[in-house]
C-alpha atoms as a PDB file:
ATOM      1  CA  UNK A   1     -32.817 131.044 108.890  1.00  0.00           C
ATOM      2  CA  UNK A   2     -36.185 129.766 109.416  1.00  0.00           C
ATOM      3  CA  UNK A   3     -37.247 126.455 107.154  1.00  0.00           C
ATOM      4  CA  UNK A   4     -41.134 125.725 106.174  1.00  0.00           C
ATOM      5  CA  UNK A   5     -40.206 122.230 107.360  1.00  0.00           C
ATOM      6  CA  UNK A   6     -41.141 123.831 110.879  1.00  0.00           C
ATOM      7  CA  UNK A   7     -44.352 123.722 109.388  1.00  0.00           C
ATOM      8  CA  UNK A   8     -44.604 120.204 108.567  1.00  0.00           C
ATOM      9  CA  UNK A   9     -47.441 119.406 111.564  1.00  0.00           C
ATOM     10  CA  UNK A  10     -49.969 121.992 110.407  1.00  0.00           C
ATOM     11  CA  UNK A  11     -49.196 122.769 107.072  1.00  0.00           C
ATOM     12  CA  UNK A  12     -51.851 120.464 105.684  1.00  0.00           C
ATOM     13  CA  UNK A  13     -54.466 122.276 107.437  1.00  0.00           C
ATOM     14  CA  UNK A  14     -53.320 125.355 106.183  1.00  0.00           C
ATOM     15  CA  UNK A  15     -53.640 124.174 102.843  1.00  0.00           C
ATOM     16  CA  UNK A  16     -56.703 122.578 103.269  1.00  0.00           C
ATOM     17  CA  UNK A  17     -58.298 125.981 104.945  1.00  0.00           C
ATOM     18  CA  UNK A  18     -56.529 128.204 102.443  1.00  0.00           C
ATOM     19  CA  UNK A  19     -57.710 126.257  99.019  1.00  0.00           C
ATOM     20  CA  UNK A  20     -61.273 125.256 100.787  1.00  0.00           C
ATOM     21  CA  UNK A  21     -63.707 127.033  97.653  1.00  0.00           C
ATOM     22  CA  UNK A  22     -66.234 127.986 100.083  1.00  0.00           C
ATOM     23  CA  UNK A  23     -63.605 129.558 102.951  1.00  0.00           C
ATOM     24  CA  UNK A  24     -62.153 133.288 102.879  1.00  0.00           C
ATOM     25  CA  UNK A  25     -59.389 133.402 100.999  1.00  0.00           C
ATOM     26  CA  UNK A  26     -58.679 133.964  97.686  1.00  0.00           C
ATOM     27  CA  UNK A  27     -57.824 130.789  95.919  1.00  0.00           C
ATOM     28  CA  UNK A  28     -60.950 130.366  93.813  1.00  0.00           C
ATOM     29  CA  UNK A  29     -60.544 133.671  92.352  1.00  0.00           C
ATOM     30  CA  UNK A  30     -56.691 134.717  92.493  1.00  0.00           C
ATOM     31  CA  UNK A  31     -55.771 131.121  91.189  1.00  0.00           C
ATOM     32  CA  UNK A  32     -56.962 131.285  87.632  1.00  0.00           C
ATOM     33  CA  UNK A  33     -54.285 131.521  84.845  1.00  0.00           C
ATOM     34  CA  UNK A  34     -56.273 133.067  81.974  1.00  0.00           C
ATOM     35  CA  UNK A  35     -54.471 133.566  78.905  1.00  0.00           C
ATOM     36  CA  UNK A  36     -50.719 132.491  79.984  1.00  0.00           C
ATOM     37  CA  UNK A  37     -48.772 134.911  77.765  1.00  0.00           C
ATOM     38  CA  UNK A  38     -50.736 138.204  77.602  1.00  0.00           C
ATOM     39  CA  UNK A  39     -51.925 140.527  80.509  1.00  0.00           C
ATOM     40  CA  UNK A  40     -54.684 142.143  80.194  1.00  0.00           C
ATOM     41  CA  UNK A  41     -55.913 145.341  82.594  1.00  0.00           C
ATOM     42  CA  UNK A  42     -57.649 142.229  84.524  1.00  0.00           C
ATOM     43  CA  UNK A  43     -54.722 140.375  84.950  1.00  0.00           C
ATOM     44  CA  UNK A  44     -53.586 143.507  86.662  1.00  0.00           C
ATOM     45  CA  UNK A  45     -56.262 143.848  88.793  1.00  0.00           C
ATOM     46  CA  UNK A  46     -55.550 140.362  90.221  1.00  0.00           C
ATOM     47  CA  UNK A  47     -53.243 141.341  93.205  1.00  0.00           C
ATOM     48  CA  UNK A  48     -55.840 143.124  95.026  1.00  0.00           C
ATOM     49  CA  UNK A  49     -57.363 139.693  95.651  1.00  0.00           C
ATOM     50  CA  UNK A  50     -54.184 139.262  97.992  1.00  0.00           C
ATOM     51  CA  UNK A  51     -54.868 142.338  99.544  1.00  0.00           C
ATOM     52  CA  UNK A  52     -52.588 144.680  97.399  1.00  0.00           C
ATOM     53  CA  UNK A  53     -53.760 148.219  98.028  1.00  0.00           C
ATOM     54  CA  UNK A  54     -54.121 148.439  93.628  1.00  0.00           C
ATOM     55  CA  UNK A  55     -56.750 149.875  91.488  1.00  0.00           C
ATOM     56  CA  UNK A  56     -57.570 151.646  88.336  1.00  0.00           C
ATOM     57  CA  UNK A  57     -55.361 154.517  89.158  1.00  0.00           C
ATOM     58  CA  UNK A  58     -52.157 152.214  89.170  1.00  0.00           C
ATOM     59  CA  UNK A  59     -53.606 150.271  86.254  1.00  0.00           C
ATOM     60  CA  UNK A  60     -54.852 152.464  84.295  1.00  0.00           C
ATOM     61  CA  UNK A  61     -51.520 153.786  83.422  1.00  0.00           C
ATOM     62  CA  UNK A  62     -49.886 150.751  82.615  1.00  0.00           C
ATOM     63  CA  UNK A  63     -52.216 150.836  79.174  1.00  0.00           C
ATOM     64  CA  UNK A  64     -51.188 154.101  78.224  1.00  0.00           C
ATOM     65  CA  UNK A  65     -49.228 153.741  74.802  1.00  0.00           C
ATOM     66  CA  UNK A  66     -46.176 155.970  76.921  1.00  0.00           C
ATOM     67  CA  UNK A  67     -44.662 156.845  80.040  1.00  0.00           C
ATOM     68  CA  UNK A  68     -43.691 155.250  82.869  1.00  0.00           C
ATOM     69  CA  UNK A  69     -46.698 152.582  83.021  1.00  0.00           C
ATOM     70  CA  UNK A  70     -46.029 151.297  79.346  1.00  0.00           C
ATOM     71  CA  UNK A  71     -42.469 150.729  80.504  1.00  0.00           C
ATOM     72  CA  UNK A  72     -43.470 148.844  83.646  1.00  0.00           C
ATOM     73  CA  UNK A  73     -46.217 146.350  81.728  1.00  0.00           C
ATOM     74  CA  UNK A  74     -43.340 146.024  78.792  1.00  0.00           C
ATOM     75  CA  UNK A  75     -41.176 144.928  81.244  1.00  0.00           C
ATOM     76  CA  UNK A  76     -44.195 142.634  82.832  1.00  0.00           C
ATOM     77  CA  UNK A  77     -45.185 141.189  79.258  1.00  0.00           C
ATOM     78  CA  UNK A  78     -40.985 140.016  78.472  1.00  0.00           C
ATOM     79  CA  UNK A  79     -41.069 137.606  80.835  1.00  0.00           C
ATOM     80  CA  UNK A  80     -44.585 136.111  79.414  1.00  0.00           C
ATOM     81  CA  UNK A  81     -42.956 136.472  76.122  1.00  0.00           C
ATOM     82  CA  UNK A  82     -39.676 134.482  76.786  1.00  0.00           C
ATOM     83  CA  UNK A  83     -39.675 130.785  76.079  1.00  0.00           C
ATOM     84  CA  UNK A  84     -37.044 129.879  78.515  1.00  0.00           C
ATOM     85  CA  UNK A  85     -38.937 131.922  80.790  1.00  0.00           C
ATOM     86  CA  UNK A  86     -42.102 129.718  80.105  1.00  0.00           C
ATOM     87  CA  UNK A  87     -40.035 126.443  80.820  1.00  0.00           C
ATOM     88  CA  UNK A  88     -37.959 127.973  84.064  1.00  0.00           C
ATOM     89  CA  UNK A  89     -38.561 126.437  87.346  1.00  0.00           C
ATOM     90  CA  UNK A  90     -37.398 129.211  90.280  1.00  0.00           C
ATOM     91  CA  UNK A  91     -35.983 126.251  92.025  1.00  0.00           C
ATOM     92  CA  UNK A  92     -33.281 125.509  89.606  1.00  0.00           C
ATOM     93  CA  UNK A  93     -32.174 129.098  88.174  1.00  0.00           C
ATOM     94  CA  UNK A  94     -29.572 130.897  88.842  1.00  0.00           C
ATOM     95  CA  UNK A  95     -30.583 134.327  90.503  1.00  0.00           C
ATOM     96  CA  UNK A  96     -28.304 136.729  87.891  1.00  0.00           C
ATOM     97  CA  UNK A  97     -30.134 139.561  87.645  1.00  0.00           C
ATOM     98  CA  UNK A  98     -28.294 140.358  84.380  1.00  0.00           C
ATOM     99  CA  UNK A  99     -28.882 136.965  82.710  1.00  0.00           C
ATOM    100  CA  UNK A 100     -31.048 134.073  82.284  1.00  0.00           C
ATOM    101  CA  UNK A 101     -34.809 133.693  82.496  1.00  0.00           C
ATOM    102  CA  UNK A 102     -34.361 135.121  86.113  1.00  0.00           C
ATOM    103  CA  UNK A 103     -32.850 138.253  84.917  1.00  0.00           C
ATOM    104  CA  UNK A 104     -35.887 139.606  83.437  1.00  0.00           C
ATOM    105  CA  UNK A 105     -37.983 139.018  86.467  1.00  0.00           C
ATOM    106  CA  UNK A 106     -35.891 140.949  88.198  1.00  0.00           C
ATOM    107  CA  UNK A 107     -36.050 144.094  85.221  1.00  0.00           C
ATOM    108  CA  UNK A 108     -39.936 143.818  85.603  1.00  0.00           C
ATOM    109  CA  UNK A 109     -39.858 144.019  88.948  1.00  0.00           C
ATOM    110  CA  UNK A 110     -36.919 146.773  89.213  1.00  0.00           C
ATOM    111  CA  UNK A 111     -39.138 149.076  86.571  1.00  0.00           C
ATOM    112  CA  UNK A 112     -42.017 149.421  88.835  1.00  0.00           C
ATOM    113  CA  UNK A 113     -39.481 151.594  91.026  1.00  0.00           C
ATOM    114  CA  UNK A 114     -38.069 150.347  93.793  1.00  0.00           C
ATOM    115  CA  UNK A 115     -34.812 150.165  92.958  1.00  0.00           C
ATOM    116  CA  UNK A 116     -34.237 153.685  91.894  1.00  0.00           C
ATOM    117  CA  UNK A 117     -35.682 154.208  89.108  1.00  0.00           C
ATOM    118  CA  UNK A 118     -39.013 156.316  87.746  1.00  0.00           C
ATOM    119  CA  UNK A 119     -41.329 153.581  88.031  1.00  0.00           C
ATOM    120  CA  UNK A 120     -44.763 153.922  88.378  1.00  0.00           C
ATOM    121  CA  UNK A 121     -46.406 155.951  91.459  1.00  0.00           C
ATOM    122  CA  UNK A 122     -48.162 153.616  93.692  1.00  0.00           C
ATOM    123  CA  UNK A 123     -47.206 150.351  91.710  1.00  0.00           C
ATOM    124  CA  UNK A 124     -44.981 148.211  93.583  1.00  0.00           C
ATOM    125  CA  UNK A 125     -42.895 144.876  93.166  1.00  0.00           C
ATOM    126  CA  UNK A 126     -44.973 143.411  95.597  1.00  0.00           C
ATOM    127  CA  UNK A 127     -48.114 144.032  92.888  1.00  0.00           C
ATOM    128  CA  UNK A 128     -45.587 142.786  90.228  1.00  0.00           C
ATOM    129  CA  UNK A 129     -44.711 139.595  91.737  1.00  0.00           C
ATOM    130  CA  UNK A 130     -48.399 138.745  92.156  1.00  0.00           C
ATOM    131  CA  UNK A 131     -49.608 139.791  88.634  1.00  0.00           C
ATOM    132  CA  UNK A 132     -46.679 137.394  87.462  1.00  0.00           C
ATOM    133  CA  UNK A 133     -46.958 134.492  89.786  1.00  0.00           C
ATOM    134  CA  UNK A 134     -50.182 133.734  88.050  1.00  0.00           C
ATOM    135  CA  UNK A 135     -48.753 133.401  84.499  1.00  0.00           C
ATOM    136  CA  UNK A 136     -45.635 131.935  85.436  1.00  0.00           C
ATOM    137  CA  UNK A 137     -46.397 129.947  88.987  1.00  0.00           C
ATOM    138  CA  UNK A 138     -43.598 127.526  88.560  1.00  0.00           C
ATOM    139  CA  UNK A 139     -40.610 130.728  88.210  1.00  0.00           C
ATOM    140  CA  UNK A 140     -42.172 134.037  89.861  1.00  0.00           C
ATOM    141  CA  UNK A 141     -42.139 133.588  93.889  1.00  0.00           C
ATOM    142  CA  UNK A 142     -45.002 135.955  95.532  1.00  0.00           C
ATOM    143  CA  UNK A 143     -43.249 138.663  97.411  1.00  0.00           C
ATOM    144  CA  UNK A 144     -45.226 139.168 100.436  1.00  0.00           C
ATOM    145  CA  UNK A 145     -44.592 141.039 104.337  1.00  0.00           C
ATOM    146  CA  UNK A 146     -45.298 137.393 105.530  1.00  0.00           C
ATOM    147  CA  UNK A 147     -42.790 135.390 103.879  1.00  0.00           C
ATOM    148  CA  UNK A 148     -40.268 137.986 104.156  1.00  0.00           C
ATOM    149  CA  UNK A 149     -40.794 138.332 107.878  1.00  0.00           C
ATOM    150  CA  UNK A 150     -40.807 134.192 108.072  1.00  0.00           C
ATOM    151  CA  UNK A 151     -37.206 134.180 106.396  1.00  0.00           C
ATOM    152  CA  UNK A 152     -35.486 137.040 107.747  1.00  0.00           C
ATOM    153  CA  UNK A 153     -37.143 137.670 111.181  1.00  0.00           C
ATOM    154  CA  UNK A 154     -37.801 141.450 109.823  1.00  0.00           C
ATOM    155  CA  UNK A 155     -40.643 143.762 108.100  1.00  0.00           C
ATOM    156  CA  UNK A 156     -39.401 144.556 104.857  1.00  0.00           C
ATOM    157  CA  UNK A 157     -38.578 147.978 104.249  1.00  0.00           C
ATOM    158  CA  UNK A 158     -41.362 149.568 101.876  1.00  0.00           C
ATOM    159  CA  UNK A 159     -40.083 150.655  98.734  1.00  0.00           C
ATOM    160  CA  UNK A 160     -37.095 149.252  98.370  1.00  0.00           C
ATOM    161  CA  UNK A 161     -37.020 146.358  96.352  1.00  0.00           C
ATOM    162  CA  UNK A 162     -32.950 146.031  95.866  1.00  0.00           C
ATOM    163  CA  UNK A 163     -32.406 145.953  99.185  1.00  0.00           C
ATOM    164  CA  UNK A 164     -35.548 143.622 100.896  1.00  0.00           C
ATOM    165  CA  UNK A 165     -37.408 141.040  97.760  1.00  0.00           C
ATOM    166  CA  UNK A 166     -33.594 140.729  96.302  1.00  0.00           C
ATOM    167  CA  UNK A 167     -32.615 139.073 100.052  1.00  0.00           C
ATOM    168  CA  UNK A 168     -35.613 136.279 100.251  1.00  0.00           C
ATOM    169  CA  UNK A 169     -35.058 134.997  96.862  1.00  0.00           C
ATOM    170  CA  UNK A 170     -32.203 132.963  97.453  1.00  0.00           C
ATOM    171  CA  UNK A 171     -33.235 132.111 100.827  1.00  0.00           C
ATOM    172  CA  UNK A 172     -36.641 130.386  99.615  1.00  0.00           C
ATOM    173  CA  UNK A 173     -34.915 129.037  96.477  1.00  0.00           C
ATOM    174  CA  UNK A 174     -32.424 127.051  99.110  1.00  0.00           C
ATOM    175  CA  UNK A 175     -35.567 125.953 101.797  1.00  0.00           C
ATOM    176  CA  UNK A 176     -37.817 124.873  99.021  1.00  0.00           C
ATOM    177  CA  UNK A 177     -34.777 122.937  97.427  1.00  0.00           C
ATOM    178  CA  UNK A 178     -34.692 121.002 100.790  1.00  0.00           C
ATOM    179  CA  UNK A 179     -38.143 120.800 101.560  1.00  0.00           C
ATOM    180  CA  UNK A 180     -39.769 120.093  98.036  1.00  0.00           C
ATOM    181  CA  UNK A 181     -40.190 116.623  98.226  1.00  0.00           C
ATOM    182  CA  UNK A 182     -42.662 116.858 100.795  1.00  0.00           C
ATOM    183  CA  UNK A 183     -44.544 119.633 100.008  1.00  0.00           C
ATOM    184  CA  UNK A 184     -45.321 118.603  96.502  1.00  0.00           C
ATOM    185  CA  UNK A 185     -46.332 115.221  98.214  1.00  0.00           C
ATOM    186  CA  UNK A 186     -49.650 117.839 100.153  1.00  0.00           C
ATOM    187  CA  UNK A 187     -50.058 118.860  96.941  1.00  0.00           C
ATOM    188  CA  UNK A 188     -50.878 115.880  94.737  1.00  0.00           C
ATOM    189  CA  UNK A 189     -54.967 116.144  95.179  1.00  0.00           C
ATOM    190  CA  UNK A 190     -55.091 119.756  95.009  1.00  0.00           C
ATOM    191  CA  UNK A 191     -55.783 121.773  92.039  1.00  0.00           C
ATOM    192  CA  UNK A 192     -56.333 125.199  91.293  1.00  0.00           C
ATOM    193  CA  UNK A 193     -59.702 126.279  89.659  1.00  0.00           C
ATOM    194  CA  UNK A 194     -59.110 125.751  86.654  1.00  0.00           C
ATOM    195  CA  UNK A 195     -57.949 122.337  86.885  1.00  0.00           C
ATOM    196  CA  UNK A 196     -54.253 122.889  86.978  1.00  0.00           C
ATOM    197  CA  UNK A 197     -51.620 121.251  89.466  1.00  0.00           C
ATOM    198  CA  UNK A 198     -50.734 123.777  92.178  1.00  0.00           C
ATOM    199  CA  UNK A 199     -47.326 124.659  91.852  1.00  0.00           C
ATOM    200  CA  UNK A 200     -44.704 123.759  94.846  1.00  0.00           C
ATOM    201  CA  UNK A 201     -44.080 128.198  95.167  1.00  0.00           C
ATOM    202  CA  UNK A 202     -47.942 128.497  95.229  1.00  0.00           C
ATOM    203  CA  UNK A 203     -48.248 125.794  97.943  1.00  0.00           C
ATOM    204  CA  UNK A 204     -45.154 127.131 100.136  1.00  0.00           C
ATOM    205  CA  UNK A 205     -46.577 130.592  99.748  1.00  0.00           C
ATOM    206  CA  UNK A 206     -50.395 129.539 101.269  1.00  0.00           C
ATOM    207  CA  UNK A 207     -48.789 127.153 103.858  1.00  0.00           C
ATOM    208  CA  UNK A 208     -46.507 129.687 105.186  1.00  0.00           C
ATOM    209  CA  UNK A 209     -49.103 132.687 104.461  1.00  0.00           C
ATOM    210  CA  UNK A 210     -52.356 130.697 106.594  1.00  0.00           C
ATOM    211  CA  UNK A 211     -49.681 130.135 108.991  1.00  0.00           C
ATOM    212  CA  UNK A 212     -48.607 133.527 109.964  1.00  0.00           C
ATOM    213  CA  UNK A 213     -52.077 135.378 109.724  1.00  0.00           C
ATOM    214  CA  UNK A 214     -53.960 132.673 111.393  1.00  0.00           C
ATOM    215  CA  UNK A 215     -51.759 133.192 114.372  1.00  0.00           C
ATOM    216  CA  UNK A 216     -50.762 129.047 114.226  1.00  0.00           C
ATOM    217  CA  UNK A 217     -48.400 127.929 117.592  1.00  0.00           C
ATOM    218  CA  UNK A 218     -48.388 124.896 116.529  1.00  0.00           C
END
């Protein structure tokens, strides 16, 4: 398995390029919290920023008072609404998927579809773990193609969340146990736009992100 402590030469330039306000990416607009326990059609919105293909005819949905949307933001809005959820740090749960603060991660991002069920058309985990990251930055890991491919030397296969997100989690949760220490230490004079500490998943997601689509050989 690969380790982000291969990254330890350029990784403060990727953070650096990735959180620069006046650069390309999305940090000064995807990095805002808002209101931590509610999502609003906004909030929802918010993945596009990292290039989610998402807009108002996935979100839309997800406000109707039925269906399959409802289900998917009620499933969303539990984990905002848990307290242990509010308090959990990814790096020290245990990945149950039937219990614990982890466990209803996992439901919200199961009920988008991907692991059999209805879901919603066109709404994806990937678009769930980046509407959550921003609430909960400290327990909800971005699922993206890059970090995936990073770990496990593979695309993941689209739409099927049980069998590709479900395989990084625990392989992060162990590299960023390891390799914490340092990356919080890149960390300590950053802060998101609205004044908040960037979290250690945040700052192993940019690093390892800027890394891969800036074509780095270093």
């Amino acid at each position: 398995m690969k380790s982000i402590g291969t990254l330890r030469g350029c990784a403060a330039r990727h953070l650096r390029t990735y959180t620069d306000p006046l650069g390309p990416r999305a940090f000064n607009t995807y990095d805002r919290l808002g209101d931590p326990d509610h999502l609003s059609p906004l909030d929802c919105l918010a993945p596009a920023l990292l290039s989610v293909s998402i807009d108002y005819k996935q979100v839309v949905p997800l406000f109707h008072p039925d269906g399959p949307g409802a289900d998917v933001l009620q499933a969303m809005q539990a984990v905002l609404s848990d307290r242990a959820c509010a308090a959990a740090d990814f790096l020290d749960v245990t990945l149950d998927p039937f219990e614990g603060p982890w466990s209803l991660v996992d439901r919200a991002l199961v009920a988008t579809g991907e692991a059999g069920g209805t879901g919603l058309p066109g709404f994806k985990a990937v678009a769930a773990t980046k509407i959550l990251h921003r609430k909960r930055p400290n327990l909800v890991p971005i699922f993206d193609r890059n970090i995936y491919q990073f770990y496990l030397g593979e695309k993941p296969v689209p739409g099927a969340y049980k069998d590709t997100p479900r395989r990084l989690w625990p392989l992060l949760q162990a590299d960023l146990r390891s390799q914490g220490e340092w990356i919080t230490g890149l960390t300590a004079a950053v802060s998101t736009p609205d004044g908040r500490p960037l979290s250690l998943l945040r700052a192993a997601d940019i690093i390892i992100w800027e890394h891969t689509a800036s074509g780095c050989d270093t």
